[in-house]
Protein backbone atom coordinates (compact mmCIF):
# COMPACT_ATOMS: atom_id res chain seq x y z
CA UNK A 1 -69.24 19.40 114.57
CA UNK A 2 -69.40 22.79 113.36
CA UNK A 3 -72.11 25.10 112.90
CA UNK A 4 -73.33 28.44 112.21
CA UNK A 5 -75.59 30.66 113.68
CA UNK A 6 -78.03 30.57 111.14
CA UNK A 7 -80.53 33.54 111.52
CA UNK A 8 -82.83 34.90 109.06
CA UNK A 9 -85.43 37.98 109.25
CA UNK A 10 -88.92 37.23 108.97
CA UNK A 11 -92.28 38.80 110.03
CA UNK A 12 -93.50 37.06 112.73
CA UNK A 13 -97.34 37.17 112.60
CA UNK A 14 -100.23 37.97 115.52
CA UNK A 15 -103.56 37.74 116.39
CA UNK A 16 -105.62 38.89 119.03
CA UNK A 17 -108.37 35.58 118.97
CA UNK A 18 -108.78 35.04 123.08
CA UNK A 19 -109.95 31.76 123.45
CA UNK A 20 -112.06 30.74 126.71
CA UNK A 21 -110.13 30.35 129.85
CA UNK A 22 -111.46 27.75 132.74
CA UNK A 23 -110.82 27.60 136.42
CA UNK A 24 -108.92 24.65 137.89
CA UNK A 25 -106.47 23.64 140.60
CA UNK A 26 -103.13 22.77 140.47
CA UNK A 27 -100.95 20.63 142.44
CA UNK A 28 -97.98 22.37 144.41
CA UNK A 29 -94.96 20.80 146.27
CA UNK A 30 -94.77 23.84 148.06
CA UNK A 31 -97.81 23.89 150.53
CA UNK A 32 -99.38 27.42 151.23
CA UNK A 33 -100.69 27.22 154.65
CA UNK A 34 -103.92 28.64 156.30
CA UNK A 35 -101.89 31.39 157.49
CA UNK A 36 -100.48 32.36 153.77
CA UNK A 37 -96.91 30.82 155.05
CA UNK A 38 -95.18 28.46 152.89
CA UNK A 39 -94.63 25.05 154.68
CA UNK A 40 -90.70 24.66 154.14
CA UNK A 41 -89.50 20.81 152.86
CA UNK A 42 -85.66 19.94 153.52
CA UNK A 43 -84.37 19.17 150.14
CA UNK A 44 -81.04 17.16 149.56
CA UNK A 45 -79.23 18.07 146.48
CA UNK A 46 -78.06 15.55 143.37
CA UNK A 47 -81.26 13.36 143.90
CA UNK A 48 -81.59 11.50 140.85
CA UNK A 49 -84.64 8.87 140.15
CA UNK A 50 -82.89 5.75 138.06
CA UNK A 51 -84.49 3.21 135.76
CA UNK A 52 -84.03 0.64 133.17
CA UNK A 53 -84.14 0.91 129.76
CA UNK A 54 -86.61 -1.20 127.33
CA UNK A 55 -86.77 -1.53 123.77
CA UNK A 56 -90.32 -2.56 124.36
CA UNK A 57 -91.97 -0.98 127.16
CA UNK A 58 -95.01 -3.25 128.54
CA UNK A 59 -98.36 -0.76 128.88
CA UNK A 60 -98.14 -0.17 132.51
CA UNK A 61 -100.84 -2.12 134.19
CA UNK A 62 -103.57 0.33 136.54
CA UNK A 63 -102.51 2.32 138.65
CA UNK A 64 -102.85 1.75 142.69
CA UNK A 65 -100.93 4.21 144.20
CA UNK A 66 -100.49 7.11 146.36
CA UNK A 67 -97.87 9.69 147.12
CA UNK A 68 -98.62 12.51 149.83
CA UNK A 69 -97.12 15.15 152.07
CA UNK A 70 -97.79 15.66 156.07
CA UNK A 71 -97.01 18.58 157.23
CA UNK A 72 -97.19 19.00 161.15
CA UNK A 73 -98.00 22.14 162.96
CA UNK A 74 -94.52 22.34 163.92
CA UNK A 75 -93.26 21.80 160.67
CA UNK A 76 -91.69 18.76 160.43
CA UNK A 77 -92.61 17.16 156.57
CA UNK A 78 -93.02 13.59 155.61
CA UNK A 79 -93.43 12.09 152.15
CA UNK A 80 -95.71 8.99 152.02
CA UNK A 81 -96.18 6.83 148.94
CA UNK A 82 -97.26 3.13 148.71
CA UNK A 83 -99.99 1.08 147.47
CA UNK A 84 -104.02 1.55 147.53
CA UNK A 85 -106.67 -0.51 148.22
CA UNK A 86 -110.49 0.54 148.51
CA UNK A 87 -111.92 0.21 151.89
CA UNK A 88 -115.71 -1.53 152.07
CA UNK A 89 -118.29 0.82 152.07
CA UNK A 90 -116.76 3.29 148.92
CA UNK A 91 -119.49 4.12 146.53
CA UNK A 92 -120.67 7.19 144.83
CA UNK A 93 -120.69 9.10 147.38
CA UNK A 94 -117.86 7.67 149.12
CA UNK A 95 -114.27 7.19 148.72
CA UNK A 96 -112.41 5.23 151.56
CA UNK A 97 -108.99 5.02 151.01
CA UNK A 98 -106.17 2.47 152.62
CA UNK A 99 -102.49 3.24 152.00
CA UNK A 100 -99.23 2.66 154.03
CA UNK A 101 -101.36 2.62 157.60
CA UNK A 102 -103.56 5.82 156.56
CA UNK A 103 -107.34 5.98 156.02
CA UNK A 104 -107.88 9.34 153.57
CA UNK A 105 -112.17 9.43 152.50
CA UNK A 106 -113.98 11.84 150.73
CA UNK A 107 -117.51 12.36 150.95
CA UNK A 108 -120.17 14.22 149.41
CA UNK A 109 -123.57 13.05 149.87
CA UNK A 110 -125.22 15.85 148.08
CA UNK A 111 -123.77 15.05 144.49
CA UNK A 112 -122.25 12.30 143.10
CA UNK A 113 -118.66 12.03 142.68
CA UNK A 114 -117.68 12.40 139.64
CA UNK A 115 -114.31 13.89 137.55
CA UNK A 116 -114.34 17.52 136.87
CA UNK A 117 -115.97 18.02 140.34
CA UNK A 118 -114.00 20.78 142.59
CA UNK A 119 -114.91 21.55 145.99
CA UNK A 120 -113.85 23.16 149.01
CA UNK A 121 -116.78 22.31 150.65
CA UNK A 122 -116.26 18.61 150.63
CA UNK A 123 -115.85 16.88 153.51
CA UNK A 124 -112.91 15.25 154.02
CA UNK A 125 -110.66 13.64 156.80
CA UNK A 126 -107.38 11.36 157.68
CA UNK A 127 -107.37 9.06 159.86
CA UNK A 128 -104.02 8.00 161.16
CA UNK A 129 -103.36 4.46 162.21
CA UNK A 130 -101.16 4.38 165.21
CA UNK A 131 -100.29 7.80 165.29
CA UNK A 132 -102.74 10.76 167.22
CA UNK A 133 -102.03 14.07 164.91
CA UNK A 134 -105.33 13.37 163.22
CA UNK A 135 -107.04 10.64 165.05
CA UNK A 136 -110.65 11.42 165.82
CA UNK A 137 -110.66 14.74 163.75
CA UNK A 138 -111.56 15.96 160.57
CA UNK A 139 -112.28 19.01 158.62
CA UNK A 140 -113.07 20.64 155.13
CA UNK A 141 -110.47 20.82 152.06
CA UNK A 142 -110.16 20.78 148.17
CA UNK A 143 -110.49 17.75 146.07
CA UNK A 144 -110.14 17.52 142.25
CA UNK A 145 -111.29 14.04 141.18
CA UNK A 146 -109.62 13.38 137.82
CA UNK A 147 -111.16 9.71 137.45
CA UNK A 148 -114.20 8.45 139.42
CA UNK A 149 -116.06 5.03 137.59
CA UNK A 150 -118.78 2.38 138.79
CA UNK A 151 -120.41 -0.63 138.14
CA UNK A 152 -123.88 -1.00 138.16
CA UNK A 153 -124.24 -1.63 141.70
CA UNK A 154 -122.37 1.64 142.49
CA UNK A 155 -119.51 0.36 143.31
CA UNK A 156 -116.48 1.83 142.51
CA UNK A 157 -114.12 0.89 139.53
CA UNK A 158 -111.47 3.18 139.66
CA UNK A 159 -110.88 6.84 141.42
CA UNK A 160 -108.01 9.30 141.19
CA UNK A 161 -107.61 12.32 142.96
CA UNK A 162 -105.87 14.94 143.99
CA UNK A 163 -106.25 16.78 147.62
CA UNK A 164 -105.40 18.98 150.43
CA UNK A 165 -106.79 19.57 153.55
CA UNK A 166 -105.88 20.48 157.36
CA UNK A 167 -106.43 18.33 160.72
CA UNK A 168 -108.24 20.46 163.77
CA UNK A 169 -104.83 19.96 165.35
CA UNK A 170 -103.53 21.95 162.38
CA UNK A 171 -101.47 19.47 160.81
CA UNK A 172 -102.15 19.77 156.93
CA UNK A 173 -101.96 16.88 154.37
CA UNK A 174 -102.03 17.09 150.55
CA UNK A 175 -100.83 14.34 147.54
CA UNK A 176 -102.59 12.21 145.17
CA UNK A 177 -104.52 9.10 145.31
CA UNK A 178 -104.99 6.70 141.91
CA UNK A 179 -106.91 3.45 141.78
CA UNK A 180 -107.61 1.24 139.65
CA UNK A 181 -106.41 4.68 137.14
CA UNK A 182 -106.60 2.82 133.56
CA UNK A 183 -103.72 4.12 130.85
CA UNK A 184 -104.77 6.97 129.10
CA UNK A 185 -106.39 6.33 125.78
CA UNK A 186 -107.61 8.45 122.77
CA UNK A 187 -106.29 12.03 121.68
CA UNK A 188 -103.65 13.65 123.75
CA UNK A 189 -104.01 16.31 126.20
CA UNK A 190 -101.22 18.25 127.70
CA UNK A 191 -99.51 18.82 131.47
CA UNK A 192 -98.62 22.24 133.00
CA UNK A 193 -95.63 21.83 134.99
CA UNK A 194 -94.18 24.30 137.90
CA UNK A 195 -90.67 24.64 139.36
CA UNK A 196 -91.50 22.71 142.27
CA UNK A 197 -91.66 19.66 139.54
CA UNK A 198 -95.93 20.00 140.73
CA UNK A 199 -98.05 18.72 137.39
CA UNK A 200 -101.41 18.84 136.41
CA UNK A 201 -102.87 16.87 133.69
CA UNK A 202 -105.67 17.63 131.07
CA UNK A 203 -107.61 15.56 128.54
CA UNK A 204 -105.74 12.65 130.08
CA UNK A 205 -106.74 12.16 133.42
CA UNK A 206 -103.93 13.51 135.03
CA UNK A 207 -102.50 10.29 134.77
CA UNK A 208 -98.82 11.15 134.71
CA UNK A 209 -99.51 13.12 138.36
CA UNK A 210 -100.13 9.91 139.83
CA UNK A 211 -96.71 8.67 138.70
CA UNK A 212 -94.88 10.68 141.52
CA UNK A 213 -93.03 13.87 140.82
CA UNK A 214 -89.60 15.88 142.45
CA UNK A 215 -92.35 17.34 144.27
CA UNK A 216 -92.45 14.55 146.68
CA UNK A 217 -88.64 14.02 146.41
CA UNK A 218 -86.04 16.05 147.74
CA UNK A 219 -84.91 18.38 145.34
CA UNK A 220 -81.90 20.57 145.77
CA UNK A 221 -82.52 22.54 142.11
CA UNK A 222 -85.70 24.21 140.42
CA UNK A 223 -87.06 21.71 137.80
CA UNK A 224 -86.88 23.55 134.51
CA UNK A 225 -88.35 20.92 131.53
CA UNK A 226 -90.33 18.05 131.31
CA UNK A 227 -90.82 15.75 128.30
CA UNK A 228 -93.50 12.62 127.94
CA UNK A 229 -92.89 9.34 126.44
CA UNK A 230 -94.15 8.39 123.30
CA UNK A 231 -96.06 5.92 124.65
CA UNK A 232 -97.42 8.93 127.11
CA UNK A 233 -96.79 6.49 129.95
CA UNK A 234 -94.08 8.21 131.78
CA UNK A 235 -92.26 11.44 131.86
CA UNK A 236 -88.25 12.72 132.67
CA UNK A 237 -87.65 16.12 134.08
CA UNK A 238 -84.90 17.88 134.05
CA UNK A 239 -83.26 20.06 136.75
CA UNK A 240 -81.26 23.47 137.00
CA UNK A 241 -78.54 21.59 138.15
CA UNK A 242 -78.64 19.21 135.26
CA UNK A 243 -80.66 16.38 137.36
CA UNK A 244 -83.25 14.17 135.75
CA UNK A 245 -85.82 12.30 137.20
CA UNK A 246 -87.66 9.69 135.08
CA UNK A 247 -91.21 7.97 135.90
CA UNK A 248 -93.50 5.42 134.76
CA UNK A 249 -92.33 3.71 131.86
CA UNK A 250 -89.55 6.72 131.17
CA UNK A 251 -85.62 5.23 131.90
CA UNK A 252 -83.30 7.08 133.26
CA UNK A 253 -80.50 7.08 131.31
CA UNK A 254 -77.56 9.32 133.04
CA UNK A 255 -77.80 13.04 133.62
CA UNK A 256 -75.31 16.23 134.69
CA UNK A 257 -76.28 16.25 138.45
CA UNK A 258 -72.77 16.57 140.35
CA UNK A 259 -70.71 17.22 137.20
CA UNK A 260 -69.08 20.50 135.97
CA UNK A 261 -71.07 22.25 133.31
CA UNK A 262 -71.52 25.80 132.31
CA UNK A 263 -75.49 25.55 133.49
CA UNK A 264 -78.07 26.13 134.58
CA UNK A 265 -79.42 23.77 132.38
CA UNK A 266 -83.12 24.98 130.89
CA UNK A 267 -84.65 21.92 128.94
CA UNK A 268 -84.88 18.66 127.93
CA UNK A 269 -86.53 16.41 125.06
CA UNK A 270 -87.01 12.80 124.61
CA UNK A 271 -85.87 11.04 121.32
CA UNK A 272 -88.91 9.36 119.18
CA UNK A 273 -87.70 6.23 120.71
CA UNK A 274 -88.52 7.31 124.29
CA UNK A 275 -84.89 5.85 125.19
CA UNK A 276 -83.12 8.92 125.32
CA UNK A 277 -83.16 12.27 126.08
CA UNK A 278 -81.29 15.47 125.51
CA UNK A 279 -80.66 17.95 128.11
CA UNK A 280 -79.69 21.89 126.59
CA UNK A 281 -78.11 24.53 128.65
CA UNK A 282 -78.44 27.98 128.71
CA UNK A 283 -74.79 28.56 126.97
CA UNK A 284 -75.62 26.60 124.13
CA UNK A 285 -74.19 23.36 125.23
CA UNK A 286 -76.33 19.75 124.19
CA UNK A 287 -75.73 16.51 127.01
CA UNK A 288 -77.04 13.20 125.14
CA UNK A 289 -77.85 10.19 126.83
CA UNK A 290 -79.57 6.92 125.94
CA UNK A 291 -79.82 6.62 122.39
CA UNK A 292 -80.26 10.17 121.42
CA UNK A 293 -77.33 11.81 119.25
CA UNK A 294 -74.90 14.17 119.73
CA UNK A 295 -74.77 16.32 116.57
CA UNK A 296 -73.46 19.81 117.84
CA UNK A 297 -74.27 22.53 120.12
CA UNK A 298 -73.64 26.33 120.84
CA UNK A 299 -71.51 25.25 123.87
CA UNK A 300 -68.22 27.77 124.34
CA UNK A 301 -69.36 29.73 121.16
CA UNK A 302 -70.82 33.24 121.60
CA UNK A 303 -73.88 34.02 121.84
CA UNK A 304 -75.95 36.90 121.65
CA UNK A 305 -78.66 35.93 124.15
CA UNK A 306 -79.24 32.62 126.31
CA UNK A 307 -80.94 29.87 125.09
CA UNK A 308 -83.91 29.10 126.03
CA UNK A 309 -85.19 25.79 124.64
CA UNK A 310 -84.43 23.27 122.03
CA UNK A 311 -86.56 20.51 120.08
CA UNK A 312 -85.71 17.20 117.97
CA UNK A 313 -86.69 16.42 115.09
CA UNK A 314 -88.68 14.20 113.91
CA UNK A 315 -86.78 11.25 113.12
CA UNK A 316 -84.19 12.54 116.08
CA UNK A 317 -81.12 12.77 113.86
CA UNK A 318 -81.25 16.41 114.42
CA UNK A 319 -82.45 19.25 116.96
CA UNK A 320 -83.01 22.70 117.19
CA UNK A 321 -81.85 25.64 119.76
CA UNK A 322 -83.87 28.37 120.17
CA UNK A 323 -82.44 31.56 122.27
CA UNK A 324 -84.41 34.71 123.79
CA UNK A 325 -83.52 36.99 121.33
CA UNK A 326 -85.31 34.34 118.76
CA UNK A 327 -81.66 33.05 117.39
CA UNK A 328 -82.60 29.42 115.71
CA UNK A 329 -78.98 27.25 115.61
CA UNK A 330 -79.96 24.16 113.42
CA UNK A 331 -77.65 20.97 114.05
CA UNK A 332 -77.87 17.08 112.14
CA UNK A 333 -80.79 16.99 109.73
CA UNK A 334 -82.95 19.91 111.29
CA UNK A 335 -83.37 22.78 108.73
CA UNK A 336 -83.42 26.13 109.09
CA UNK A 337 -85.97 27.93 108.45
CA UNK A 338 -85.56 31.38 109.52
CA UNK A 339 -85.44 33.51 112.69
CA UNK A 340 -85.86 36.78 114.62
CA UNK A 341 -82.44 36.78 115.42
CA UNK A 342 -81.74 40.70 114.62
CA UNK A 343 -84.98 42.27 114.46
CA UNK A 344 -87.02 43.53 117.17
CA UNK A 345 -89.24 42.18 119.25
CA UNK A 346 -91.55 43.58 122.02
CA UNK A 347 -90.59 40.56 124.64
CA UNK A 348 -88.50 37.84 124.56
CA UNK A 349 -89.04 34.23 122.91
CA UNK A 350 -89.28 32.07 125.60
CA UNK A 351 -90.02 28.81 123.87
CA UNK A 352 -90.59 26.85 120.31
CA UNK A 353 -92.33 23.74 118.71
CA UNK A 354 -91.60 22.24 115.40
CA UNK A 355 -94.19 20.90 112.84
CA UNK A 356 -95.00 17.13 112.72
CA UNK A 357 -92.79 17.17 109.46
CA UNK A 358 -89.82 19.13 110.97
CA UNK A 359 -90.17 21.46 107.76
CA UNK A 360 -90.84 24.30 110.03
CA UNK A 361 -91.44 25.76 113.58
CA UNK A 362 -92.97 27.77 115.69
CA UNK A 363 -91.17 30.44 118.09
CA UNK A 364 -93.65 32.05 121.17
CA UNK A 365 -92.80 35.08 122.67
CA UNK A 366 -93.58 35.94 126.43
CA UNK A 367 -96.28 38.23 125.46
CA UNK A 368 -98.27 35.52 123.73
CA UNK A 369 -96.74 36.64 119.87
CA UNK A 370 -96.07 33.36 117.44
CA UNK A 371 -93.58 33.80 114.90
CA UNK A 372 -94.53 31.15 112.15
CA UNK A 373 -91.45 29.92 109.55
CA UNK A 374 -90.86 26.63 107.35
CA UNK A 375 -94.08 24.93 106.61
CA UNK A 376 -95.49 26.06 110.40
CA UNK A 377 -98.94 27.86 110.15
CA UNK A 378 -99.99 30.97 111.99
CA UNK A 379 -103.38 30.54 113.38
CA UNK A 380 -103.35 33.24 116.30
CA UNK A 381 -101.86 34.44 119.09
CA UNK A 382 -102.03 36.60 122.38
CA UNK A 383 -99.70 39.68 120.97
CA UNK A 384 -101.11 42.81 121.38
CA UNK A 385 -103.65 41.09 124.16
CA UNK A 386 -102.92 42.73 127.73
CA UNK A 387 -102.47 39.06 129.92
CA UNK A 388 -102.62 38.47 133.29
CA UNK A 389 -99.17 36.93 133.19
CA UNK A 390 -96.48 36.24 131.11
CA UNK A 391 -96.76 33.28 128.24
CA UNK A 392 -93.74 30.73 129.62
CA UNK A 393 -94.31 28.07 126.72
CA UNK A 394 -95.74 26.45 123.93
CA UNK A 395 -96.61 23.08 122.44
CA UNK A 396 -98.11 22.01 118.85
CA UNK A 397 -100.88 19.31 117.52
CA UNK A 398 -100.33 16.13 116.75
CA UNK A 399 -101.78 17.55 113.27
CA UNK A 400 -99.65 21.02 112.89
CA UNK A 401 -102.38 22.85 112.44
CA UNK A 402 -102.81 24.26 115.62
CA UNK A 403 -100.79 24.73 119.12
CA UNK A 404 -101.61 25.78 122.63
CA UNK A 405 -99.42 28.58 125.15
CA UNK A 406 -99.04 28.18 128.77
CA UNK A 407 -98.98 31.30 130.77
CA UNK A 408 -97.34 31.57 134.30
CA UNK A 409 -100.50 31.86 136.05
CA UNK A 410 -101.90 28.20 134.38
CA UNK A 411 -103.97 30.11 132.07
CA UNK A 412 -104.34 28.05 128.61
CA UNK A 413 -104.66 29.61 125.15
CA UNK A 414 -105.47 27.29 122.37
CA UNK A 415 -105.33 28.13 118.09
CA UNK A 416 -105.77 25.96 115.43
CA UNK A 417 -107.42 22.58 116.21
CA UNK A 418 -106.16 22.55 119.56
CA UNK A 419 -108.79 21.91 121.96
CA UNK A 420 -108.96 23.80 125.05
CA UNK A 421 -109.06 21.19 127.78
CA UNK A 422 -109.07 22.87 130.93
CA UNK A 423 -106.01 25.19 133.16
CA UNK A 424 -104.35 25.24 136.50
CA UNK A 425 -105.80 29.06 137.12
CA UNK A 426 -106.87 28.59 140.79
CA UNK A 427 -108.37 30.82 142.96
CA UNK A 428 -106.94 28.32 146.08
CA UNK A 429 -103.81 28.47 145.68
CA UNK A 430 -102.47 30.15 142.63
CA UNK A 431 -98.99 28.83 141.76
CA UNK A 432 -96.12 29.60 138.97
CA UNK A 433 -96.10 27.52 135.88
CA UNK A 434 -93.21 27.11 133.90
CA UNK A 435 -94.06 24.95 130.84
CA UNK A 436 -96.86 22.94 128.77
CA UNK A 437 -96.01 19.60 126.99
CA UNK A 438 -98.54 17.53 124.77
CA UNK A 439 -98.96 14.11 126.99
């Protein structure tokens, strides 16, 4: 199909409005030792996670589940996942934990434990069943409980959360522990999502972290986009290489691992169906899969800069591209709106979102600018605000009248009506983020 590099001048528009910025911990596939050493995990490339596709998907039921990392002192890594069940004794102050032969508890007997609760002073130990590299010993870590409930009695209901901590023998453990974690319900939050395929939820219990990420697969590319159901039950990432991995109620319906392809690739996006997806290179080219359409791309045509992202719209008959020099190629029913392909711009656009309508979008610059065209309102934004990293991403409200950036540090910046739910800036172990996605 053909089509034209559409690009029209317009004034994108900033603010300097610095909303509130929390302190919270994110999850990393690539553990950062005591010693400040990165523990190294043997990847295998072309590892793709498969699925089936539904027209219907079921709501998933609770989740009971674990997936964790041991690292020993001399290095060698293991990947555990399997199913939970809550050892007698777990309470308020207690979580006792049985999964695949392991015993993980957390304690606190000072506070009770409850979500939003970060410590590195909780006590916490592993006890492994027929293997010595932790038996008998414990020691402090980090915990960030994203679900705790109870019943009258005290019992507990359901618990998620999210860990690391190190064995006086020195081996060090870290993963995620769900039970009983209901679906999430109510408004959306939004994820932050690294390279390592690492994710951290907010406003929605961190549910899709539970789900199991490339993180705790080997990975032989750096994970580059991620896109939630609509359901919000599941998520697909995509890979450099053109890998996707799908989980929860997601399906995996083909990808580019192990084929030729003028890559890397550097996004992907679910149709409104949730059963397809498109992946986007950085040439221009569009890879469709399920039921999502093929209705052009920039692929073998020239291009000024690389893209950088694309978006669907609405009704997923049509999609945009969106390159670093702010070049907007329209394809199928998505209009253009305008551009800041041509003019200047201080840094580069590194992502976009459209409105709920698809009669306009949003472009975000790396320096926190927004650059507002269509029906897409401009409501603030970080230009002109010195940042402590660079903005990687963006993602709108469910209303259009507000949208939040990602930076590469975690830090959050909300506009609009977005609501500021929390952000993976961590003084234990500060990590690189690489997108934000409503979910």
């Amino acid at each position: 199909m053909s089509a034209t590099n559409r690009r029209h001048r317009s004034h994108g528009r900033r603010g300097a409005t610095v909303p509130a910025r929390l302190f919270d911990r994110f999850r990393s596939g690539l553990p950062v030792l005591a010693s400040g050493v990165a523990a190294l995990v043997v990847t295998v490339a072309g590892t793709v996670t498969s699925g089936t596709a539904s027209a219907t998907p079921p709501t998933p039921a609770a989740l009971s589940v674990s997936h964790f990392v041991i690292v020993e002192p001399t290095g060698t890594v293991t990947v555990h996942s399997g199913p939970v069940t809550l050892a007698p004794g777990s309470g308020e102050h207690l979580f006792v934990f049985d999964t695949v032969g392991y015993r993980i508890s957390v304690v606190n007997t000072s506070k009770v434990l409850v979500p939003g609760q970060y410590s590195t002073s909780v006590d916490t130990w592993l006890a492994l069943v027929n293997d010595p590299a932790c038996e008998g010993g414990s020691t402090t870590g980090s915990v960030q409980i994203d679900q705790a409930t109870y019943d009258p009695t005290g019992s507990v209901t359901s618990a998620a959360i999210q860990f690391e901590f190190r064995c006086y023998t020195g081996t060090y453990v870290y993963g995620t522990i769900a039970y009983q974690l209901g679906f999430p319900t109510g408004t959306a939050g939004y994820y932050l999502y690294g390279g390592s395929g690492a994710i951290s939820g907010y406003g929605n219990s961190s549910y899709l972290s539970y789900l199991g990420t490339p993180w705790s697969q080997a990975l032989g590319a750096q994970v580059v986009g991620m896109a939630v159901t609509p359901d919000r039950g599941g998520d697909v990432m995509a890979a450099t290489d053109g890998g996707v991995f799908a989980y929860g109620d997601a399906g995996f319906y083909g990808s580019m691992a192990g084929k030729p392809f003028k890559g890397p690739a550097v996004g992907i996006a679910e149709t409104p169906s949730g059963l397809g997806y498109w992946l986007v290179a950085s040439d221009g080219g569009i890879f469709a899969f399920g039921d999502a359409g093929f209705y052009g791309s920039m692929g073998a045509r020239p291009l000024n800069r690389a893209i950088v992202g694309m978006a669907p719209t609405p009704d997923g008959r049509g999609y945009w591209l969106v390159a670093s020099d702010g070049g907007i190629f329209a394809f199928g029913d998505a209009g253009f709106f305008g551009s800041m392909g041509g003019r200047s711009l201080n840094e580069p656009i590194v992502g976009m979102a459209p409105t709920p309508d698809g009669q306009g979008y949003w472009l975000v610059a790396s320096d926190g600018g927004i650059f507002a065209f269509g029906d897409a309102g401009f409501s603030g934004s970080m230009g002109g605000t010195a940042l402590n990293a660079p903005v990687v991403g963006m993602t709108s409200t469910v209303s259009g009248r507000g949208y939040s950036m990602a930076a590469a540090d975690g830090g959050v910046f909300t506009f609009g009506d977005a609501v500021f739910r929390g952000s993976a800036v961590s003084s234990i172990r500060p990590l690189l983020v690489i997108g934000i996605t409503t979910g």
